[in-house]
N, C-alpha and C. Protein backbone atom coordinates (compact mmCIF):
# COMPACT_ATOMS: atom_id res chain seq x y z
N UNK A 1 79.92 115.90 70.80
CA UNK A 1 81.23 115.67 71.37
C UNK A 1 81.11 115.62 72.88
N UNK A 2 81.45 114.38 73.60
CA UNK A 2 81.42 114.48 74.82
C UNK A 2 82.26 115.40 75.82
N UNK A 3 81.71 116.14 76.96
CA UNK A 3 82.52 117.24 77.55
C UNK A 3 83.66 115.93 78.23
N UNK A 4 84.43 116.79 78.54
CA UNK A 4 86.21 116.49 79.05
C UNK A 4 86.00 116.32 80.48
N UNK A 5 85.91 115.28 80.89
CA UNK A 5 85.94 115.22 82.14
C UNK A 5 87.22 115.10 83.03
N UNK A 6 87.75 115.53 84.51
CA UNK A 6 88.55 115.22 84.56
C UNK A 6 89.49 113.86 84.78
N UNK A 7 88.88 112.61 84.56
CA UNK A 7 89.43 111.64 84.64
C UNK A 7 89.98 111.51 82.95
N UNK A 8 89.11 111.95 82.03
CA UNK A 8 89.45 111.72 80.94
C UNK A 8 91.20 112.71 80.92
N UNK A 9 91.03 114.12 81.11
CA UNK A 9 92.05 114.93 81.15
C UNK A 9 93.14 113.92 82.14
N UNK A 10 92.91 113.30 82.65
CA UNK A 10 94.17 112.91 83.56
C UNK A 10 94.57 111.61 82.87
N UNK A 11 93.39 110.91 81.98
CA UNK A 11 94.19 110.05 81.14
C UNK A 11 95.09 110.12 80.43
N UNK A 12 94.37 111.34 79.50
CA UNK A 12 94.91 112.08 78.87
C UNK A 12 96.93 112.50 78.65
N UNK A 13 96.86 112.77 79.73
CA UNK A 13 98.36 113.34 80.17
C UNK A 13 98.88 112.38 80.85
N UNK A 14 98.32 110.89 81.16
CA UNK A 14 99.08 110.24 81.97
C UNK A 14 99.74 109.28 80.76
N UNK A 15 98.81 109.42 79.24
CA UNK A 15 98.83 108.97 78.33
C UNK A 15 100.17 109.47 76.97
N UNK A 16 99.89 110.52 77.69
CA UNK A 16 100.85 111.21 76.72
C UNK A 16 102.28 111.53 77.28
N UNK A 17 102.38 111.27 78.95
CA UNK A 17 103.64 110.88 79.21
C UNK A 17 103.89 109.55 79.44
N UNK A 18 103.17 109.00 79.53
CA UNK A 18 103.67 106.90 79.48
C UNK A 18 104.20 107.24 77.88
N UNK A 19 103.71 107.24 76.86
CA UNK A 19 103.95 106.74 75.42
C UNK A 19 105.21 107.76 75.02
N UNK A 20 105.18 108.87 75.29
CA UNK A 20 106.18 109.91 74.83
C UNK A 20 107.47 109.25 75.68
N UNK A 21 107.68 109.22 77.37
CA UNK A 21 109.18 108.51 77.52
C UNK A 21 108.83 107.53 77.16
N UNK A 22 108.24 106.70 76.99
CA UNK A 22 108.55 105.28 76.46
C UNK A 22 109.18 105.41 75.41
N UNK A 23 108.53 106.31 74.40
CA UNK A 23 109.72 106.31 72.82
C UNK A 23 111.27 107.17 73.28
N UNK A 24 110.94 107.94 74.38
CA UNK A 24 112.36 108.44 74.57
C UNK A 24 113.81 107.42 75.18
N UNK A 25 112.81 106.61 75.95
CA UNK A 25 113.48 105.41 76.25
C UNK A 25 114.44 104.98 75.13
N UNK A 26 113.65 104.29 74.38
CA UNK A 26 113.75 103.22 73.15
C UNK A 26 115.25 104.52 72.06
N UNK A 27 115.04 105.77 72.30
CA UNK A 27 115.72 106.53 71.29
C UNK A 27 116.64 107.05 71.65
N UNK A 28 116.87 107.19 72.99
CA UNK A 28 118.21 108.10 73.93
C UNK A 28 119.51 106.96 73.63
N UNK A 29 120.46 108.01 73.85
CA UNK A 29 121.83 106.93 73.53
C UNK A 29 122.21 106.99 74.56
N UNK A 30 122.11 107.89 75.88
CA UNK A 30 122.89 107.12 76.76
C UNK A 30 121.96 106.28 78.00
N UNK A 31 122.16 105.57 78.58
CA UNK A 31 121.70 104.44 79.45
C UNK A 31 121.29 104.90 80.44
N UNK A 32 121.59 105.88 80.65
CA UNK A 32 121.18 106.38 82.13
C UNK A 32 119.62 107.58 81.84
N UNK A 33 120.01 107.90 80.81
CA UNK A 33 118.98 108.83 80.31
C UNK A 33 117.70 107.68 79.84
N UNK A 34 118.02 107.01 79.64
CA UNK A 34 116.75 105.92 79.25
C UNK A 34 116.14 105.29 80.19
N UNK A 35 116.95 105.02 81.03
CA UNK A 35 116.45 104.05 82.65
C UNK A 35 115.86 105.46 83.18
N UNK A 36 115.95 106.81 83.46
CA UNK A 36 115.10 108.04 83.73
C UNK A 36 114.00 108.06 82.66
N UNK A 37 114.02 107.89 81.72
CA UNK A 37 112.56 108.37 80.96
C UNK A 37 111.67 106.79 81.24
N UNK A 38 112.53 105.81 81.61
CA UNK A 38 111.64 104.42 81.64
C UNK A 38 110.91 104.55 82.94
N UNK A 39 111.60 105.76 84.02
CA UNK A 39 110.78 105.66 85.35
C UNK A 39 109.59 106.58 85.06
N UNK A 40 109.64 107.78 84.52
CA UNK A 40 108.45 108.84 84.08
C UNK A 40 107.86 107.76 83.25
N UNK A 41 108.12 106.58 82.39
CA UNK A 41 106.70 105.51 82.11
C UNK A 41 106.49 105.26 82.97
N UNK A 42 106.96 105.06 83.71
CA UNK A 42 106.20 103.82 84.85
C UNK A 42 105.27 104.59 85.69
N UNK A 43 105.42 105.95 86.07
CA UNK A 43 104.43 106.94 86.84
C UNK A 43 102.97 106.92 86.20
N UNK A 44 103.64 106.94 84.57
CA UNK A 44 102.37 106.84 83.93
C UNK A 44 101.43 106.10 83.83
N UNK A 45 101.93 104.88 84.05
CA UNK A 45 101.54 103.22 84.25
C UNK A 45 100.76 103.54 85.55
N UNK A 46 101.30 103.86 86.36
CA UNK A 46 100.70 104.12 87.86
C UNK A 46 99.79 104.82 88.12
N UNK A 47 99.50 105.66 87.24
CA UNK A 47 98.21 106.76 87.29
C UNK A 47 97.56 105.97 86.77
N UNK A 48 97.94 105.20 85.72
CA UNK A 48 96.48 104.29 85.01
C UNK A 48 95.77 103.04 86.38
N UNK A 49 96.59 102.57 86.86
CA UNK A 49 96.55 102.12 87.78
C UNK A 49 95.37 102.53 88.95
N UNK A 50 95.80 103.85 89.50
CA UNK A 50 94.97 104.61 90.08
C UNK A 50 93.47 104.96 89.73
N UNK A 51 93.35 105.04 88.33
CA UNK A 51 92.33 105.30 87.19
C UNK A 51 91.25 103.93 87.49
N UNK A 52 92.37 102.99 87.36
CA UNK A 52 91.42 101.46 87.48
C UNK A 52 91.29 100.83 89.09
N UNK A 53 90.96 101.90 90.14
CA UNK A 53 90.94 102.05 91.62
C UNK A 53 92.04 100.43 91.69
N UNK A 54 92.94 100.49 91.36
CA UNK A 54 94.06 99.47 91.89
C UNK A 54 95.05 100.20 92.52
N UNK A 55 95.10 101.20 93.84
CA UNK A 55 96.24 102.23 94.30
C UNK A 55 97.08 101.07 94.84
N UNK A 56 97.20 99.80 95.07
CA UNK A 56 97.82 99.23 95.95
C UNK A 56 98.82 98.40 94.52
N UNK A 57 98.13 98.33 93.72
CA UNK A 57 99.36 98.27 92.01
C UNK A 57 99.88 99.41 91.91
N UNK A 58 99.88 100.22 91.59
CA UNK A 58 100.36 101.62 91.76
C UNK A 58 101.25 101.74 92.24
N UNK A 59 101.19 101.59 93.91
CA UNK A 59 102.35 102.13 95.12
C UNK A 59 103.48 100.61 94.30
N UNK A 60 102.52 99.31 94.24
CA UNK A 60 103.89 98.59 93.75
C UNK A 60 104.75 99.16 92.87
N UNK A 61 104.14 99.36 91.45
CA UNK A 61 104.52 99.93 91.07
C UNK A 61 105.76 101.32 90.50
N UNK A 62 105.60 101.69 91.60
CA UNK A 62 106.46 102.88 92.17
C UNK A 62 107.51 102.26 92.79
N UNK A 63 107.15 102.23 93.80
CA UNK A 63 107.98 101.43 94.82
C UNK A 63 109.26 100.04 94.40
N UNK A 64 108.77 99.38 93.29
CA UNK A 64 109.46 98.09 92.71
C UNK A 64 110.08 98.12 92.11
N UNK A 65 109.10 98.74 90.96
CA UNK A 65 109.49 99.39 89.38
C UNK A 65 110.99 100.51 89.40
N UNK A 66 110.21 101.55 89.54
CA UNK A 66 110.78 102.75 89.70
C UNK A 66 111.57 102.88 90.69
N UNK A 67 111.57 102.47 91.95
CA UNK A 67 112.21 102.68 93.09
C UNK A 67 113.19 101.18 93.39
N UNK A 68 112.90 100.06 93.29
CA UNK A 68 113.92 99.26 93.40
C UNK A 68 114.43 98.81 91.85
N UNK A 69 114.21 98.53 90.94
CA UNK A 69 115.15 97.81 90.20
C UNK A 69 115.21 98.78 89.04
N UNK A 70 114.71 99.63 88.95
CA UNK A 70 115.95 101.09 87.90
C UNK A 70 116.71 101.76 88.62
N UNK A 71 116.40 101.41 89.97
CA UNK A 71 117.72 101.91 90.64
C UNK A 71 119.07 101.10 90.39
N UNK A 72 118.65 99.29 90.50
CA UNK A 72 119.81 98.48 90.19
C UNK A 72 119.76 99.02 89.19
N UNK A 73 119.25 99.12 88.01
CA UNK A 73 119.33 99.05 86.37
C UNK A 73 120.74 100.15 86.68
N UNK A 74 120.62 101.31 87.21
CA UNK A 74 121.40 102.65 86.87
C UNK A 74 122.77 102.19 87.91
N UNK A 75 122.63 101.51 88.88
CA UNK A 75 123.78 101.60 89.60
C UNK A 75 124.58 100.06 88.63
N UNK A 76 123.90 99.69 87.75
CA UNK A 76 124.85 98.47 86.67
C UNK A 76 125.06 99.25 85.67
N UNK A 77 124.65 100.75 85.42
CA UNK A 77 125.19 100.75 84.05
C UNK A 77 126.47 101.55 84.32
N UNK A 78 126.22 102.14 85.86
CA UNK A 78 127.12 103.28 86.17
C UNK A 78 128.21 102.15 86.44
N UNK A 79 128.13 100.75 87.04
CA UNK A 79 128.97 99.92 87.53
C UNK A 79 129.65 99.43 85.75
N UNK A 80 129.15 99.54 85.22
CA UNK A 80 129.63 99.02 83.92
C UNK A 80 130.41 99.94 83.04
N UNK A 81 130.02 101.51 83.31
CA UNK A 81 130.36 102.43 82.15
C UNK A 81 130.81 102.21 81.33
N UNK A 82 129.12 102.70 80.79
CA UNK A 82 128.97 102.02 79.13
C UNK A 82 129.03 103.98 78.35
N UNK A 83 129.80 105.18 79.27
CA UNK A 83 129.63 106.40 78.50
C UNK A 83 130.59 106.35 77.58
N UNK A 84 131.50 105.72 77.11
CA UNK A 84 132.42 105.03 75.71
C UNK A 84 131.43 104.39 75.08
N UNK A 85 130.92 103.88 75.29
CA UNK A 85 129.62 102.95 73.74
C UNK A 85 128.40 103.87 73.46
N UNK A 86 128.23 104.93 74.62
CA UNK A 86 127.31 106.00 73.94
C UNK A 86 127.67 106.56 72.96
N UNK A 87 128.76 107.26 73.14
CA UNK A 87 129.46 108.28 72.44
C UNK A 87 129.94 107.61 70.83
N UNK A 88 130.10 106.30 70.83
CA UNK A 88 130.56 105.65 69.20
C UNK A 88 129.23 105.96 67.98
N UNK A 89 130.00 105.98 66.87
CA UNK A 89 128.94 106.02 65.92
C UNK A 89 127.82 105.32 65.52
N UNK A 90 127.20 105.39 65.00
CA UNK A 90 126.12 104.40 64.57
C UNK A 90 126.84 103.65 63.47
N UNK A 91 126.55 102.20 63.70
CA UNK A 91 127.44 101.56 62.84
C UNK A 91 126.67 100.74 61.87
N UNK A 92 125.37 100.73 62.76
CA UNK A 92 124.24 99.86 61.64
C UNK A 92 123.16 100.62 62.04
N UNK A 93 122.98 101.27 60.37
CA UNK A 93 121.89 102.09 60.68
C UNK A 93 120.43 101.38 59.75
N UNK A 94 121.01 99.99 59.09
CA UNK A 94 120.14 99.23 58.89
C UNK A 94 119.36 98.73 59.98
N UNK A 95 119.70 98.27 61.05
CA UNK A 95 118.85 97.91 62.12
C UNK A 95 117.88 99.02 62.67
N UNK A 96 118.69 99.79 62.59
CA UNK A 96 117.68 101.62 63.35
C UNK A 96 116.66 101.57 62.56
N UNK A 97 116.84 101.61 60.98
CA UNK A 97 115.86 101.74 60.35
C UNK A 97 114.81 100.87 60.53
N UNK A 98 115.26 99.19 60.42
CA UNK A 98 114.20 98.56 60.72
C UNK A 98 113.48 98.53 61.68
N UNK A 99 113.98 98.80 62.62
CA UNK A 99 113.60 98.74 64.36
C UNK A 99 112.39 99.70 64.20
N UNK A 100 112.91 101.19 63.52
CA UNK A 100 111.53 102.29 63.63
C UNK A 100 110.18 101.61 62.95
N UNK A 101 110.46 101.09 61.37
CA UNK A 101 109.48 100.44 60.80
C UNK A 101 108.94 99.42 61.59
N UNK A 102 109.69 98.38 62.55
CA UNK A 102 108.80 97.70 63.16
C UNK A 102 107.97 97.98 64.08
N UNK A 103 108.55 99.59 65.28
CA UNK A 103 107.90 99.99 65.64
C UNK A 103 106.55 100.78 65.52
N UNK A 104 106.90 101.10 64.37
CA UNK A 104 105.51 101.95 63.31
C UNK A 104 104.13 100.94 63.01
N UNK A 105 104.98 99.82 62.67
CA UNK A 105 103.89 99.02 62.42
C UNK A 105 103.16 98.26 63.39
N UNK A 106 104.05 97.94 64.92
CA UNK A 106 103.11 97.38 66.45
C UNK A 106 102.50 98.83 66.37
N UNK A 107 103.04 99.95 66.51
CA UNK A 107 102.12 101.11 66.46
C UNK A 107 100.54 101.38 66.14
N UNK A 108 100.77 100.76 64.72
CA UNK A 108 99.65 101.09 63.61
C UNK A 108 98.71 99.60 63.97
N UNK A 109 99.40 98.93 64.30
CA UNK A 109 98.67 97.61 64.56
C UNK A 109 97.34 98.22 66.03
N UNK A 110 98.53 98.10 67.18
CA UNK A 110 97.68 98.67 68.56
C UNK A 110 97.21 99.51 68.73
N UNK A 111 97.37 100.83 68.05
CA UNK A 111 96.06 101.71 67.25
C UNK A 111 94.92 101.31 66.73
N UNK A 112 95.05 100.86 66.24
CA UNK A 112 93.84 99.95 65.02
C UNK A 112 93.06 99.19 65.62
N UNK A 113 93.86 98.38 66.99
CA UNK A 113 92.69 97.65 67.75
C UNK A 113 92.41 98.46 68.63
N UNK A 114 92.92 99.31 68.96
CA UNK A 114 92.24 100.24 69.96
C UNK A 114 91.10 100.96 69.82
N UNK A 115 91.23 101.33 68.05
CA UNK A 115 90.35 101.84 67.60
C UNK A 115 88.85 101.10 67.53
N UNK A 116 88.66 99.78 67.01
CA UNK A 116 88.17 99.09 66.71
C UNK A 116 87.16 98.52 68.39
N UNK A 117 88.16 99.02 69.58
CA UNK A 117 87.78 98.27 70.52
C UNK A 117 85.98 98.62 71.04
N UNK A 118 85.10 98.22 71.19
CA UNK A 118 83.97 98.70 72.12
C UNK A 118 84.39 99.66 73.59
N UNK A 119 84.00 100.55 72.69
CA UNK A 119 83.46 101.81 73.72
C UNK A 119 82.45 101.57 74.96
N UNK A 120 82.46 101.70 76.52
CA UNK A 120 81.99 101.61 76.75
C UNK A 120 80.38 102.25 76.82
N UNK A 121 79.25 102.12 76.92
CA UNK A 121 78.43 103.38 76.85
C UNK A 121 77.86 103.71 78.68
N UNK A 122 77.89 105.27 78.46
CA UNK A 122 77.39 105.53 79.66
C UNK A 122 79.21 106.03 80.91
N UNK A 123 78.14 106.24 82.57
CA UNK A 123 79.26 105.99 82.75
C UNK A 123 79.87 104.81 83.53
N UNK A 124 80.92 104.57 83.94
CA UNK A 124 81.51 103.47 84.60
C UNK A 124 81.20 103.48 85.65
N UNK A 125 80.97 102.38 85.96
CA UNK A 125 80.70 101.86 87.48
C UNK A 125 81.41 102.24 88.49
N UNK A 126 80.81 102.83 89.84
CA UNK A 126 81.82 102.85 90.75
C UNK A 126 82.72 101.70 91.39
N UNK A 127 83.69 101.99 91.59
CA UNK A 127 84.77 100.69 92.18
C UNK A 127 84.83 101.11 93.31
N UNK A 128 84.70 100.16 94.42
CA UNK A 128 85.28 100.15 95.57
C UNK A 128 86.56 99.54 95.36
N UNK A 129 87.27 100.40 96.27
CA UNK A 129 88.70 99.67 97.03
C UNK A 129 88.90 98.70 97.05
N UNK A 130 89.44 97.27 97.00
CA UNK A 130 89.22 96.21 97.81
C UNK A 130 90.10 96.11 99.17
N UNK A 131 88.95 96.22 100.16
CA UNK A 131 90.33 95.98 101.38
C UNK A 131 90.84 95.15 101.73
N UNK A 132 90.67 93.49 101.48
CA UNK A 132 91.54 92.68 101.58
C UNK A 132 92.43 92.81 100.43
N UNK A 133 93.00 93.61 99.81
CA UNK A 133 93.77 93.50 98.73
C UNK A 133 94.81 92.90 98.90
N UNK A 134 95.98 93.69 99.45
CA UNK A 134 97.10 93.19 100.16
C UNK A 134 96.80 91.78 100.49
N UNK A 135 96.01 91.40 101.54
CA UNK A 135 96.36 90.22 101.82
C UNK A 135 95.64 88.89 100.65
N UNK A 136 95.20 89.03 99.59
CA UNK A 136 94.68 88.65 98.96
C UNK A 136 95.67 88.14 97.95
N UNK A 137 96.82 88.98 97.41
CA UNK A 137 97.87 89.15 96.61
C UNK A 137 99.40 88.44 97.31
N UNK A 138 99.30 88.83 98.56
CA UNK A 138 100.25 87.99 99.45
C UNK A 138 100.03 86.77 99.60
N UNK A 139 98.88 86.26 99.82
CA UNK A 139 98.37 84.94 100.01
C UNK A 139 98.91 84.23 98.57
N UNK A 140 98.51 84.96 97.29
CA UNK A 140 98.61 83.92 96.23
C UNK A 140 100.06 84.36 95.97
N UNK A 141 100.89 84.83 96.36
CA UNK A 141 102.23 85.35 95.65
C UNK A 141 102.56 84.14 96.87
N UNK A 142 102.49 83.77 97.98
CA UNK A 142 102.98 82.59 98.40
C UNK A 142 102.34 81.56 98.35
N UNK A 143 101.63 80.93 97.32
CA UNK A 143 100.87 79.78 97.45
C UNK A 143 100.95 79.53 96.07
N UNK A 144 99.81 80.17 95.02
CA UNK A 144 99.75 79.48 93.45
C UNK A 144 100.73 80.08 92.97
N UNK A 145 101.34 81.12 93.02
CA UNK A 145 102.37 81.78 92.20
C UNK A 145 104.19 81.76 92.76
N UNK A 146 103.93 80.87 93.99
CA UNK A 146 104.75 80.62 94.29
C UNK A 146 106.50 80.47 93.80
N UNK A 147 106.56 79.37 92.50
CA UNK A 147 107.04 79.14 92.01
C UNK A 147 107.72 80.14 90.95
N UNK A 148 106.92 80.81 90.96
CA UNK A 148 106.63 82.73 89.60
C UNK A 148 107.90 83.12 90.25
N UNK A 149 107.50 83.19 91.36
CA UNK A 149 107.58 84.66 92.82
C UNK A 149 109.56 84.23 92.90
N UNK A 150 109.60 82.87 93.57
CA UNK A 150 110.77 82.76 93.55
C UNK A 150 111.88 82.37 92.38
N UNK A 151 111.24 81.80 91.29
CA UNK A 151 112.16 81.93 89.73
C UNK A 151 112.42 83.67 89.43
N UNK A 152 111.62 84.89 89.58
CA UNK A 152 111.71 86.24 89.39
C UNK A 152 112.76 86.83 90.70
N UNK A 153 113.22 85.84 92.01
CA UNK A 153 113.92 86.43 92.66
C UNK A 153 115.13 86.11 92.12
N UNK A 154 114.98 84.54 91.87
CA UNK A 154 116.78 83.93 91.18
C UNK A 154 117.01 84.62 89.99
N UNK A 155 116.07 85.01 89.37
CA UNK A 155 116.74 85.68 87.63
C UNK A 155 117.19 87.30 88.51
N UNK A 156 116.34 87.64 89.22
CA UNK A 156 117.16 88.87 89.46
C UNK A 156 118.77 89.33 90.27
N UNK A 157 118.43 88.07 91.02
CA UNK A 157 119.81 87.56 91.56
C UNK A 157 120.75 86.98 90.60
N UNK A 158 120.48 86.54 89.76
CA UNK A 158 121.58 86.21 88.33
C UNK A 158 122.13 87.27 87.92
N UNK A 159 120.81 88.34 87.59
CA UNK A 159 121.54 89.78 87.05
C UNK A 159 122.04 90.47 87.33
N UNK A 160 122.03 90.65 88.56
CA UNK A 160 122.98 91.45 89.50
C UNK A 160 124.40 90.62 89.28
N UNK A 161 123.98 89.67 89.50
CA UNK A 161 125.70 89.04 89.86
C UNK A 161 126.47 88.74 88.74
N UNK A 162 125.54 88.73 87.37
CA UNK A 162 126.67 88.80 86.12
C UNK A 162 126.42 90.38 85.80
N UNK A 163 126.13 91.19 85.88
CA UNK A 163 126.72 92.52 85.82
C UNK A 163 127.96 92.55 86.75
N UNK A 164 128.04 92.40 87.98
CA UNK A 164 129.30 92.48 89.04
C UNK A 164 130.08 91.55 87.62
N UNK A 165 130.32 90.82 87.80
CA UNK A 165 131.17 89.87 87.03
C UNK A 165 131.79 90.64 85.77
N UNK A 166 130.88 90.95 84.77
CA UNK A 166 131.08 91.81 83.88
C UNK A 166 131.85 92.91 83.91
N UNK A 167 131.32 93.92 84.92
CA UNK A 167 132.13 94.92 85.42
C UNK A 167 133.60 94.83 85.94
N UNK A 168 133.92 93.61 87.04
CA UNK A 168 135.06 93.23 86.93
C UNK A 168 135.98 92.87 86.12
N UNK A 169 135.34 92.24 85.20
CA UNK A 169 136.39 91.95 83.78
C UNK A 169 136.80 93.15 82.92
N UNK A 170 136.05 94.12 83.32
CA UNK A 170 136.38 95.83 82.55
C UNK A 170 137.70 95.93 83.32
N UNK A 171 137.55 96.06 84.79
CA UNK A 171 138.63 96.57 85.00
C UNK A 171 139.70 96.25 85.54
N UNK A 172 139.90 94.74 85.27
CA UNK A 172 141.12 94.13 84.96
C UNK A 172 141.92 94.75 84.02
């Protein structure tokens, strides 16, 4: 049995809180409690990050993820109050059911290849940093991905502005 190293231990727990809020996400009824357990994934995401010497994905990460747009996410649901559609019953609990079974089974699926995957042997190579990173990622976020970069600003600018919209029609 190989000893526990601490990168493994920090997988470990970075592993077992990415996947644990992620299902808390997916299972909480109210909206605001889910956009909070979706940011404790994303930390988790970010340590893996760190793990794979990418700190400059990471801080995005944080910073984007977690810090700019679950912030919109929470200030649209609070703009929407949706704490009346928490509180209603479950009305189809045929879908719940299926939803868990489908989740059981991507589960059992991405297990299975995980399992299956090649181990590396030995240990891993050291990574350097890359220090042109930043500008490496800037360069192509304005040049080949260009097109990515600014279709992901207009969809987010859509969503904002049909939530406003939405919200207004509440409180008419």
């Amino acid at each position: 049995m190989p000893a526990l190293s601490g990168e493994l231990v920090v997988f470990t727990i970075a592993s077992v809180l990415a996947i644990g809020f992620a299902l808390a996400m997916v299972v909480q009824k109210t909206p605001v409690r889910s956009v909070l357990s979706l940011v404790v994934t994303f930390m988790g995401l970010a340590i893996f990050s760190i793990q794979l010497a990418a700190p400059f994905i990471a801080v995005l990460m944080i910073f984007v993820y977690a810090g700019a747009i679950l912030v919109l996410f929470l200030f649209v649901i609070m703009l929407l109050n949706l704490s009346q559609e928490a509180t209603e019953e479950d009305t189809r609990p045929v879908q719940r059911w299926l939803g868990l079974v489908a989740a059981l089974g991507l589960g059992g699926l991405l297990s299975g290849a995980a399992l299956r995957a090649p181990m590396p042997k030995g240990a891993a190579p050291a990574l350097t940093p890359l220090a042109d990173e930043i500008p490496t990622i800037g360069r192509l976020l304005f040049s080949d991905y260009l097109l990515a970069f600014e279709a992901l600003s207009f969809l987010l600018l859509v969503a904002a502005v049909g939530a406003l919209l939405l919200s207004k029609r509440r409180f008419e």
